[in-house]
N, C-alpha and C. Protein backbone atom coordinates (compact mmCIF):
# COMPACT_ATOMS: atom_id res chain seq x y z
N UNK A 1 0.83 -1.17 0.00
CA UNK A 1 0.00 0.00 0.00
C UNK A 1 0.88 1.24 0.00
N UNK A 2 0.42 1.89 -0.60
CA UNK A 2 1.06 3.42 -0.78
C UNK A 2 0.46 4.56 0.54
N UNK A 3 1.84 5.44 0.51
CA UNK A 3 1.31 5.99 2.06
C UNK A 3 0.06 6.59 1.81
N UNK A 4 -0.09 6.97 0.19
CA UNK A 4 -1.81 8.06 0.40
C UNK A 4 -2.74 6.95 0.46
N UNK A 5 -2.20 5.95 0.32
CA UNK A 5 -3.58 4.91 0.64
C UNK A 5 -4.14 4.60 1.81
N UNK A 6 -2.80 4.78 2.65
CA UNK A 6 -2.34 4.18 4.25
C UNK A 6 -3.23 5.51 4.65
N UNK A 7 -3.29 6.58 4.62
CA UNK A 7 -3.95 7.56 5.30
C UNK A 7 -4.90 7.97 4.62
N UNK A 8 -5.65 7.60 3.65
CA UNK A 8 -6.89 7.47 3.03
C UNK A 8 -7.52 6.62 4.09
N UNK A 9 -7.38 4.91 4.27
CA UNK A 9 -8.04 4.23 5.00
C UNK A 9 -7.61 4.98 6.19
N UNK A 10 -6.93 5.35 6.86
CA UNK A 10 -6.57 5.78 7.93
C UNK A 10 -7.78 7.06 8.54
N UNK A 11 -7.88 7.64 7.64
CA UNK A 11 -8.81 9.15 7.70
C UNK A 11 -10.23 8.52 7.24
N UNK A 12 -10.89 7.24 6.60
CA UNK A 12 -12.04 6.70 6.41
C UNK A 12 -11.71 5.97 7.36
N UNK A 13 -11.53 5.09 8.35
CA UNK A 13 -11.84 4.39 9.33
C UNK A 13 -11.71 5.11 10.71
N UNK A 14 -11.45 6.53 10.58
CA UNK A 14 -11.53 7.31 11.88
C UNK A 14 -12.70 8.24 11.72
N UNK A 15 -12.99 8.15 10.66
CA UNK A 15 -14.59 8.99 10.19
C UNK A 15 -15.37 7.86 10.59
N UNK A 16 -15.67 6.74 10.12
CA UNK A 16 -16.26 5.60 10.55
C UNK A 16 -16.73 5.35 12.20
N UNK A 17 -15.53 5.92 12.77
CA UNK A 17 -15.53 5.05 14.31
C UNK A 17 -16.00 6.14 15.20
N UNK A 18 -16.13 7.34 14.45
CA UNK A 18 -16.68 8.63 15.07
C UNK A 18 -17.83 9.04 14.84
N UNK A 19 -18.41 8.35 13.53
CA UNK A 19 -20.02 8.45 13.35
C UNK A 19 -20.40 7.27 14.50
N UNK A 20 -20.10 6.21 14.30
CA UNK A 20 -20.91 5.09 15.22
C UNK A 20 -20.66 5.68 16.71
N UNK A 21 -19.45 6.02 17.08
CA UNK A 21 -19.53 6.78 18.58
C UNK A 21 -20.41 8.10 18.60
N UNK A 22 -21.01 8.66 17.61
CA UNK A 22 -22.05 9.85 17.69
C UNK A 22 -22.92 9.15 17.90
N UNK A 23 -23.34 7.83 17.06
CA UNK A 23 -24.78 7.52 17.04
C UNK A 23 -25.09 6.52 18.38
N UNK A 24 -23.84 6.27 18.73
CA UNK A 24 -24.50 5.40 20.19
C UNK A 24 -24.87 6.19 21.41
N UNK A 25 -23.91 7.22 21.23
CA UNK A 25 -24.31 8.36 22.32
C UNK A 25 -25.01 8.76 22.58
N UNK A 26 -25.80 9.72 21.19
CA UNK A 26 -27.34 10.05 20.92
C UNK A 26 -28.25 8.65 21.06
N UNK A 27 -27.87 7.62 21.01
CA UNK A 27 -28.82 6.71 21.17
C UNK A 27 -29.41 6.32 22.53
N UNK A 28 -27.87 6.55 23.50
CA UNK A 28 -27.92 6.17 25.09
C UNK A 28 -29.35 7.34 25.32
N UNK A 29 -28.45 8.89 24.68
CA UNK A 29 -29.29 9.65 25.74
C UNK A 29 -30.65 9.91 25.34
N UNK A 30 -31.26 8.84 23.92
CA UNK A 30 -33.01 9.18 23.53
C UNK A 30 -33.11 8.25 24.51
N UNK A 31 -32.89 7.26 24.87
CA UNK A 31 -33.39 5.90 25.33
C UNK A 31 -33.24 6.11 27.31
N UNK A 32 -32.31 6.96 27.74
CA UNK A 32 -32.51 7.47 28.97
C UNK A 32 -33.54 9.03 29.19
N UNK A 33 -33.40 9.58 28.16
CA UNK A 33 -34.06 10.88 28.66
C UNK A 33 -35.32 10.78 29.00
N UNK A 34 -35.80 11.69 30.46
CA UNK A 34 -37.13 11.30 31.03
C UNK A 34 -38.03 12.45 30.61
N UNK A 35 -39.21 12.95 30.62
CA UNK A 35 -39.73 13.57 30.74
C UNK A 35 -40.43 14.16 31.90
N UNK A 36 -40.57 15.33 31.83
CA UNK A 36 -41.60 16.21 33.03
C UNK A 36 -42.70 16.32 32.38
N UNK A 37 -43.59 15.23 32.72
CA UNK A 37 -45.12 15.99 32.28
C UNK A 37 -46.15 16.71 33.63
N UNK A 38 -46.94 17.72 32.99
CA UNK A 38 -47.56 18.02 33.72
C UNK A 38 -48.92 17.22 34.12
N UNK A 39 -49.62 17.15 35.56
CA UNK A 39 -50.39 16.35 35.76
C UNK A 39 -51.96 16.83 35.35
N UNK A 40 -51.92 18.00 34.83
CA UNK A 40 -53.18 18.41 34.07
C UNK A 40 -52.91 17.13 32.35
N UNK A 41 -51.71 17.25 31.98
CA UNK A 41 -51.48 16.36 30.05
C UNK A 41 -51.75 14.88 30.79
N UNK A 42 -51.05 14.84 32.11
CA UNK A 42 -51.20 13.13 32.57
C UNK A 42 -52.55 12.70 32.75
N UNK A 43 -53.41 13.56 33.35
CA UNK A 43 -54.82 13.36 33.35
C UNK A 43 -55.91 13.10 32.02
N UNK A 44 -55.17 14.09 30.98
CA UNK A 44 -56.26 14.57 30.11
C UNK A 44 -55.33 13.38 28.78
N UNK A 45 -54.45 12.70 29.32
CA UNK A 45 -53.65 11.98 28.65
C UNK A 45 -52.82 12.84 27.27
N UNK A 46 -52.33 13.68 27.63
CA UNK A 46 -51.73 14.42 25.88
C UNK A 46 -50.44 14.53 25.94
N UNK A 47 -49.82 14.10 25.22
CA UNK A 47 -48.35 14.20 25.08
C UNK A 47 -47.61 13.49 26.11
N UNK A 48 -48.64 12.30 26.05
CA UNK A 48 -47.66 11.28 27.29
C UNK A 48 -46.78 9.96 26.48
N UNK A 49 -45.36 10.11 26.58
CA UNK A 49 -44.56 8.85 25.67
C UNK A 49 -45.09 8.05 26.01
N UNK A 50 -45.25 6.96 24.55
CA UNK A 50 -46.04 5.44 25.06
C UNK A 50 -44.51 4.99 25.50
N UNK A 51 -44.93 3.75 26.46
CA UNK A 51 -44.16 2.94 26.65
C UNK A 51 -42.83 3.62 27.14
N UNK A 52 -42.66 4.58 27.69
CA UNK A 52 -41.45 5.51 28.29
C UNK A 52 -41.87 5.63 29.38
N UNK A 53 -41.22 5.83 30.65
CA UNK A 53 -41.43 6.22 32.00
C UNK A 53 -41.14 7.95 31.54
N UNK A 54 -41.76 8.65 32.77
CA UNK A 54 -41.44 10.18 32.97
C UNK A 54 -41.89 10.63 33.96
N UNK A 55 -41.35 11.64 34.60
CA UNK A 55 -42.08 12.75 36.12
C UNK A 55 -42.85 12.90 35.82
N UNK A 56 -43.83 12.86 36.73
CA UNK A 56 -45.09 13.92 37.27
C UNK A 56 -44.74 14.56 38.39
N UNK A 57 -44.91 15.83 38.67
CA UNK A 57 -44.63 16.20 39.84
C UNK A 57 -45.58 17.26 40.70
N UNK A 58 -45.98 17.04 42.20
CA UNK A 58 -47.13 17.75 42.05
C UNK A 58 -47.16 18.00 44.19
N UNK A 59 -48.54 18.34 44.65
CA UNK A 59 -48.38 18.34 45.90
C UNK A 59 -49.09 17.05 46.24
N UNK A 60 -48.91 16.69 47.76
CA UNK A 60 -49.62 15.73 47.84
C UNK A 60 -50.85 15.83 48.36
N UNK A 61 -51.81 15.46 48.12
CA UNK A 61 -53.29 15.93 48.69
C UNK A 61 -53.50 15.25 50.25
N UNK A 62 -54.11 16.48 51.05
CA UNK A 62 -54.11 16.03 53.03
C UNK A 62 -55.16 14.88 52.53
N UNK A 63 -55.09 13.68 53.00
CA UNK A 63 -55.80 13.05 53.64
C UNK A 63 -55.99 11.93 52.44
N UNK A 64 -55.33 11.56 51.41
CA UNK A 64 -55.02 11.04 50.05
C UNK A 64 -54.12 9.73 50.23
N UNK A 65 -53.40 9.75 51.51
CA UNK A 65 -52.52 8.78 51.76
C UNK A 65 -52.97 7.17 52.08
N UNK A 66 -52.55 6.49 51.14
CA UNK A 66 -53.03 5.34 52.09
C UNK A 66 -52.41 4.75 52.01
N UNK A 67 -51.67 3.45 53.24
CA UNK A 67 -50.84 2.36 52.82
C UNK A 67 -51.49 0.83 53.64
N UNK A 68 -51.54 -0.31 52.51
CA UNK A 68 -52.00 -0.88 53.00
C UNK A 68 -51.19 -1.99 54.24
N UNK A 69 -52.26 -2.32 55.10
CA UNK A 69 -51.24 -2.91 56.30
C UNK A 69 -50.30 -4.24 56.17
N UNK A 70 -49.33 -3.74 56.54
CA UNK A 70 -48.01 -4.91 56.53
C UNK A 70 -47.76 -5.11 55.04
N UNK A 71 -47.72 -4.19 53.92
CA UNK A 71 -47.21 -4.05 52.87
C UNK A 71 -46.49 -2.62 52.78
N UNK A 72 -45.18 -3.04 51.78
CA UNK A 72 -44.98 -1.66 51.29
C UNK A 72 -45.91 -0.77 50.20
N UNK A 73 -46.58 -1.57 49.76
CA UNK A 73 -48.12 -0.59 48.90
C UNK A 73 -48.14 0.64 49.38
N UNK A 74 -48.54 1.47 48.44
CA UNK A 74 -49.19 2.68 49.17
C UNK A 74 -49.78 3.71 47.83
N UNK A 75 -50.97 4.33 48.31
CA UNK A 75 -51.54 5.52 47.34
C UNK A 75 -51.48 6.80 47.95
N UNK A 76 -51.59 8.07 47.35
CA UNK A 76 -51.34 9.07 47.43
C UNK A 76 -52.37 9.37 46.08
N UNK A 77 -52.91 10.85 46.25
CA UNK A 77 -53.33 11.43 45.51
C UNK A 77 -52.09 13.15 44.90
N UNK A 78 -51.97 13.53 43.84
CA UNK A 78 -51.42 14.69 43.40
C UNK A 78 -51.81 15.34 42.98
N UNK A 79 -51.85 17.11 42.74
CA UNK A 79 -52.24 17.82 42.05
C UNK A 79 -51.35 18.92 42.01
N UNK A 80 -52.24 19.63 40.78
CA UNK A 80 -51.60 20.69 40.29
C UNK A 80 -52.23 21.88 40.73
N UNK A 81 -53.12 21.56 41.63
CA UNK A 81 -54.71 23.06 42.04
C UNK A 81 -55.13 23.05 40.42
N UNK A 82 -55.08 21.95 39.87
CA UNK A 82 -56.42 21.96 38.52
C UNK A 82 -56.37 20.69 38.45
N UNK A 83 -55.83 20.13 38.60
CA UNK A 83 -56.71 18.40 38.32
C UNK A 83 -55.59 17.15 38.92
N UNK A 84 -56.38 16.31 39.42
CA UNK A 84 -55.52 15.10 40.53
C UNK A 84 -55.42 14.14 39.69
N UNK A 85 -54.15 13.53 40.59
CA UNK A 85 -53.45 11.97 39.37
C UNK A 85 -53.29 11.44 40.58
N UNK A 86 -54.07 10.07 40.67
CA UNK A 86 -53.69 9.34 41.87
C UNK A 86 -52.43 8.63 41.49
N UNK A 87 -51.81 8.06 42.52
CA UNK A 87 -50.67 7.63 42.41
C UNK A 87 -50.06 6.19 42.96
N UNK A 88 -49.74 5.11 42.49
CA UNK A 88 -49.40 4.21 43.38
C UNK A 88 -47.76 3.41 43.25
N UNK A 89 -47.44 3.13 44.73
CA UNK A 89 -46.35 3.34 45.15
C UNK A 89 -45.88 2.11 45.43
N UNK A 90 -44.69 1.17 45.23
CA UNK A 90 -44.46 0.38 46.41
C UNK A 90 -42.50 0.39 46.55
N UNK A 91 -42.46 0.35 47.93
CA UNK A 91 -41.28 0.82 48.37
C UNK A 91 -41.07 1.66 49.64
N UNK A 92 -40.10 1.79 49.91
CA UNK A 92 -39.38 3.01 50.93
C UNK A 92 -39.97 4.70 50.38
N UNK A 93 -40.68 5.20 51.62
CA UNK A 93 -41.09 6.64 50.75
C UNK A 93 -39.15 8.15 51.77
N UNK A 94 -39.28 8.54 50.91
CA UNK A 94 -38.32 9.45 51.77
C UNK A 94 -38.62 9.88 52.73
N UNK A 95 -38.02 10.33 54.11
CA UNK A 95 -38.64 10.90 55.56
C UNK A 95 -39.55 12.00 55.31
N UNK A 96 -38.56 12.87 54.50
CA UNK A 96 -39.61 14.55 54.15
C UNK A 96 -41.13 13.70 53.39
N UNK A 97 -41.53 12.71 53.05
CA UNK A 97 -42.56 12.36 52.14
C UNK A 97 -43.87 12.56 53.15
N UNK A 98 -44.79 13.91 52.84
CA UNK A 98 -45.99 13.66 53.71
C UNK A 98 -46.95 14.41 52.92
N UNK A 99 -48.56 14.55 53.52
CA UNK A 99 -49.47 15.51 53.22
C UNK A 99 -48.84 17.55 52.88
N UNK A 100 -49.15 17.33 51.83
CA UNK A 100 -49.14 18.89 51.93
C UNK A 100 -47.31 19.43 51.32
N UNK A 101 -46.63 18.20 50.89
CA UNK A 101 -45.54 18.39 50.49
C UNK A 101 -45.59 17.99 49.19
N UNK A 102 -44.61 19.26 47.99
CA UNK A 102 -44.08 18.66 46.62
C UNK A 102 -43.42 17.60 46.70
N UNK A 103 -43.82 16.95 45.88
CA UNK A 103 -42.81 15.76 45.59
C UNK A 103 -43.28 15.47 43.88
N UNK A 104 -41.75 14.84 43.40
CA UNK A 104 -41.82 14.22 42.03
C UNK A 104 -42.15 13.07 42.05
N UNK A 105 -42.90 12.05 40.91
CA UNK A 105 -42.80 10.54 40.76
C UNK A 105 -42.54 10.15 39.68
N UNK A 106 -41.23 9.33 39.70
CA UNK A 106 -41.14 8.48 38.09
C UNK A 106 -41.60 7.52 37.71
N UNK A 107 -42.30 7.26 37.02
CA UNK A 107 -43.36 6.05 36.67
C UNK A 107 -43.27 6.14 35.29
N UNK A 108 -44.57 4.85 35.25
CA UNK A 108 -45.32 5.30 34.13
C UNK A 108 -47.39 5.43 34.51
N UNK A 109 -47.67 5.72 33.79
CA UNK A 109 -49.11 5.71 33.17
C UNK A 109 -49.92 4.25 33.22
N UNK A 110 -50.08 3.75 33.84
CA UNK A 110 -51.49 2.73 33.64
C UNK A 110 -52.25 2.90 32.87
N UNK A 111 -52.97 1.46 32.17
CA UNK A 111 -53.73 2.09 31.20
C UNK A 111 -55.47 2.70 32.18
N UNK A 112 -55.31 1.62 33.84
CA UNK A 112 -56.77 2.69 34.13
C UNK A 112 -56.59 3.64 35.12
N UNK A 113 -55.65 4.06 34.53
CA UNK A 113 -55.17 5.70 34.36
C UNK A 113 -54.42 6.19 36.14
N UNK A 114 -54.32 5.08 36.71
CA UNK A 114 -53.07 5.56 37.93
C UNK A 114 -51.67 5.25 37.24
N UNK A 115 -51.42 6.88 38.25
CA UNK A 115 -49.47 6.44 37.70
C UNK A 115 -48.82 5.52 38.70
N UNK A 116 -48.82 4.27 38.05
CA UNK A 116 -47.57 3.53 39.11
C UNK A 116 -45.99 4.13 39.05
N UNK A 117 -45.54 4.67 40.27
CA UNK A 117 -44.72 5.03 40.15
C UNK A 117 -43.53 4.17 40.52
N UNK A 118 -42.13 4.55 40.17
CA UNK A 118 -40.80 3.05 41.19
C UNK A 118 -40.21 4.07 41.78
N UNK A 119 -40.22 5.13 42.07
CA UNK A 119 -39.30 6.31 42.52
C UNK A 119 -40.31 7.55 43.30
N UNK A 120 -39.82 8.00 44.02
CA UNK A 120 -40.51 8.71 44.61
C UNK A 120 -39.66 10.00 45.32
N UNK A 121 -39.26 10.95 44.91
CA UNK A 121 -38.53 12.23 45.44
C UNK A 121 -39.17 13.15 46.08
N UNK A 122 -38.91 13.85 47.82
CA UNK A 122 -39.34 14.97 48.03
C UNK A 122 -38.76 16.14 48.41
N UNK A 123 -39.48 17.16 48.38
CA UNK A 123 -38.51 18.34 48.46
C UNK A 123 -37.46 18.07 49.76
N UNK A 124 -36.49 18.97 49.96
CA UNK A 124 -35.14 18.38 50.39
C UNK A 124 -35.47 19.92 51.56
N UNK A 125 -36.58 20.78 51.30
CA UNK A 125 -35.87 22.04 52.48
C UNK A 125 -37.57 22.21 52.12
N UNK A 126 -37.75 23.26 53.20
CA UNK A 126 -39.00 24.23 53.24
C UNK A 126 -38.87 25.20 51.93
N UNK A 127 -38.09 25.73 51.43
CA UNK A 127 -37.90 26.42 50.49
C UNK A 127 -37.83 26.43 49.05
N UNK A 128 -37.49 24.86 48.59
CA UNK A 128 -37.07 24.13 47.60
C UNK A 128 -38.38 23.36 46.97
N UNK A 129 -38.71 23.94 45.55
CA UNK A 129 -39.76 23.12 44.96
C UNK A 129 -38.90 22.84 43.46
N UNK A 130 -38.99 21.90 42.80
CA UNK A 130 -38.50 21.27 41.72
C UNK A 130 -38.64 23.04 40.65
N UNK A 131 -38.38 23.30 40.08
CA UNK A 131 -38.77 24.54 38.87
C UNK A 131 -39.99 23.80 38.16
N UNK A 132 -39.77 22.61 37.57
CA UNK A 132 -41.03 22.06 36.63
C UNK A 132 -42.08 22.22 37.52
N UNK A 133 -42.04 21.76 38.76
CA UNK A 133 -43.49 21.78 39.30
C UNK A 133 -43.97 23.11 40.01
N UNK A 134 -43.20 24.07 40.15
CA UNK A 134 -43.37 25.53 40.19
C UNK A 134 -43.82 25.95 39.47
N UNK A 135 -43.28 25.81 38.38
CA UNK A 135 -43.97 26.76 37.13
C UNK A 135 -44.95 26.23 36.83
N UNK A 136 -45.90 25.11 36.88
CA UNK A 136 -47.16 24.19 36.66
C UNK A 136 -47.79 24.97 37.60
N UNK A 137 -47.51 24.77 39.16
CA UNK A 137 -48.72 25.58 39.79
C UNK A 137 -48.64 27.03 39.89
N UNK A 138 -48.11 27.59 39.59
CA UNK A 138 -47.66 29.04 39.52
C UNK A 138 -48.96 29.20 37.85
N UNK A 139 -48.56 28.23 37.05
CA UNK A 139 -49.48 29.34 35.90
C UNK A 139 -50.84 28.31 36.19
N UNK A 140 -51.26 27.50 36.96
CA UNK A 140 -52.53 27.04 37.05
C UNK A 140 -52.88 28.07 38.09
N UNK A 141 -52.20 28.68 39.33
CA UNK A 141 -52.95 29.84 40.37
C UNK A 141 -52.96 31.22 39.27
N UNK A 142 -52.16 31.42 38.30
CA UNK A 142 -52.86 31.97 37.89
C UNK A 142 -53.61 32.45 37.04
N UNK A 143 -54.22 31.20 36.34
CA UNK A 143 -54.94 31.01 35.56
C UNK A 143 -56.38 30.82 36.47
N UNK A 144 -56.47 30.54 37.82
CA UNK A 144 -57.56 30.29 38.59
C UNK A 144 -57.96 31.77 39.09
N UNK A 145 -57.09 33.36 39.50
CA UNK A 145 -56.66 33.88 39.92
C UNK A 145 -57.47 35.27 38.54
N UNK A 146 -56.68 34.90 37.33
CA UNK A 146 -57.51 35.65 36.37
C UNK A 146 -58.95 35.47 36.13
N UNK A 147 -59.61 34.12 36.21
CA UNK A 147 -60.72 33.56 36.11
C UNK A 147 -61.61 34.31 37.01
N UNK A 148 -61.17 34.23 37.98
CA UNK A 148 -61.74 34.71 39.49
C UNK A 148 -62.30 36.14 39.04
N UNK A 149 -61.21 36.84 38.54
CA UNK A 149 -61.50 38.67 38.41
C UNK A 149 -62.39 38.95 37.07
N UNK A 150 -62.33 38.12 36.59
CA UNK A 150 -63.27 37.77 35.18
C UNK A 150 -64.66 38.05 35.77
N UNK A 151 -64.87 37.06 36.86
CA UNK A 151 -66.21 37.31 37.23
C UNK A 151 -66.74 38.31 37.59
């Protein structure tokens, strides 16, 4: 082989090994990336990936809790102050996990329509709400808030 040949294949088999390392990369991160849906689209079902897990994230409703006895089972109800996604759980919940606290869940969608979730995150301080689920109830108060003065 002649050297322009030697660095012909040389410069096509390093183009080669750098497309397939682009495309596995982009492949890892379609096949890990989660979604934040909001629990008004989770309810009304719109723009929910089939067959993909993703967040919902929301407060927990007082008095929504239930776990059944001598199982790790448990339900919870969520909302956005516009519409509830019940939720079901099984596992260890975090200490901060109670009534009246944000928390995220990664799941998926049931088809009769509870999110089973495998993960369960809650806020970490009095101060600290996820941004996704801020900005969900922030434009549902005030979307409830304009409504109100409408009248």
């Amino acid at each position: 082989m002649k050297p322009r040949q030697q660095r012909m294949l040389a410069l096509g088999l390093s183009a080669i090994g750098l497309i397939l390392a682009s495309f596995l990369t982009f492949k890892a991160f379609n096949e890990n990336m989660m979604f934040f849906i909001n629990i008004t689209d989770a309810v009304e079902q719109n723009n929910i990936p089939a067959n993909k897990d993703f967040r919902v994230g929301g407060l927990v409703i007082k008095g929504s809790i239930y776990r059944q006895p001598g199982d790790l089972t448990m339900s919870f109800a969520l909302t956005d102050n516009k519409n509830i996604l019940k939720v079901r759980y099984t596992g260890v919940v975090p200490d901060l996990f109670r009534e009246g606290q944000g928390v995220i869940a990664h799941g998926r969608l049931a088809e009769d329509g509870i999110f089973v979730a495998k993960t369960i995150l809650a806020k970490h301080d009095e101060n600290y709400m996820p941004p996704e689920v801020m900005e969900s109830l922030s434009n549902h108060v005030t979307e409830k808030v304009a409504f109100k003065a409408a009248q």
